[in-house]
Protein backbone atom coordinates (compact mmCIF):
# COMPACT_ATOMS: atom_id res chain seq x y z
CA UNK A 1 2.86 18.30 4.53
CA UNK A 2 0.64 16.21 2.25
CA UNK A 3 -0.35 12.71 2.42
CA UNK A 4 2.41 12.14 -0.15
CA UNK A 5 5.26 12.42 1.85
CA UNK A 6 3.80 10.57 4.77
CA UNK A 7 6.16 7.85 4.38
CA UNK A 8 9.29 9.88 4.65
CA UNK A 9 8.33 11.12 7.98
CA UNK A 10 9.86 9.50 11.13
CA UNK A 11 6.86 9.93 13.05
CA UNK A 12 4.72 8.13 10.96
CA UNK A 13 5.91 4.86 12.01
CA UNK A 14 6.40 2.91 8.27
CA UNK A 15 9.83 2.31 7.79
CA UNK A 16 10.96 1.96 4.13
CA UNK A 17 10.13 -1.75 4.24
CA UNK A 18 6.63 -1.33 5.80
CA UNK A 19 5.85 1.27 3.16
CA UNK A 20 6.95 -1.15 0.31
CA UNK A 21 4.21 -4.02 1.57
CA UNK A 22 1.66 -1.27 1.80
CA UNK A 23 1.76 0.03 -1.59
CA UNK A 24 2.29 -3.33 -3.09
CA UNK A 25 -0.59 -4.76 -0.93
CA UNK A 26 -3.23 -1.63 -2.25
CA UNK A 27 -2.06 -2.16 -5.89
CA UNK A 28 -2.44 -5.61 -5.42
CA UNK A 29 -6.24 -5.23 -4.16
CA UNK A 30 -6.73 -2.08 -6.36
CA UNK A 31 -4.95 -1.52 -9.40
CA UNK A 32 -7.33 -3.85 -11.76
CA UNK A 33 -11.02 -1.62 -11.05
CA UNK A 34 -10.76 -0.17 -13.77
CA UNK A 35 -9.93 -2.89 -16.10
CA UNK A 36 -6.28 -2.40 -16.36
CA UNK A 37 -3.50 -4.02 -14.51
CA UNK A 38 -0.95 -0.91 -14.95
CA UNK A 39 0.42 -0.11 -11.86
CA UNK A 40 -1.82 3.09 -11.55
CA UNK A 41 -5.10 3.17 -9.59
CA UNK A 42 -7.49 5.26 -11.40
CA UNK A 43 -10.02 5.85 -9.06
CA UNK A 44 -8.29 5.73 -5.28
CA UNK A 45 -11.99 6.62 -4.48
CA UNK A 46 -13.41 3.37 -5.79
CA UNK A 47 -10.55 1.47 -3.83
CA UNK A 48 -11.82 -0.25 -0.21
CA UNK A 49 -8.13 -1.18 0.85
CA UNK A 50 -8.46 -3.59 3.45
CA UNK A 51 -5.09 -2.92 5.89
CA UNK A 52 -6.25 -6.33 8.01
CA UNK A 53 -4.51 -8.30 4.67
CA UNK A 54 -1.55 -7.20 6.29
CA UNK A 55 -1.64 -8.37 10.04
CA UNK A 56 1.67 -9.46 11.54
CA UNK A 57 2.24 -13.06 11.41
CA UNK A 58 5.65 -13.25 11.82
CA UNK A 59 8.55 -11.81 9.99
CA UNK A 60 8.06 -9.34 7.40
CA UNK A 61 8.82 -9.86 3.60
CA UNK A 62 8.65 -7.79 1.37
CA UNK A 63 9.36 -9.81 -1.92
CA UNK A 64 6.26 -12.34 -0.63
């Protein structure tokens, strides 16, 4: 199993949803390093994803 099937894993705890907030959250913080806003992080070394952006608050939503 590789990390990209993580998602689709019941034990890994991100529902559909959750995964859905994550990647938008990392592209959100992410995609534009490298000058581009394309939907494609070129160097997923050079991103410092900060999960605490996505504390719960409340309910979750994933069109926010």
């Amino acid at each position: 199993m590789g990390h990209n099937g993580a998602h689709t894993q019941p034990e890994s705890g991100l529902s559909k949803t959750d995964f859905l907030l994550l990647h938008r959250a990392v592209l959100e913080q992410c995609d534009a390093l490298d000058g581009v806003r394309d939907g494609v992080i070129e160097n997923p070394l050079g991103c410092h994803f900060d999960p605490e952006i996505l504390r719960c608050t409340g309910l979750k939503n994933p069109s926010a």
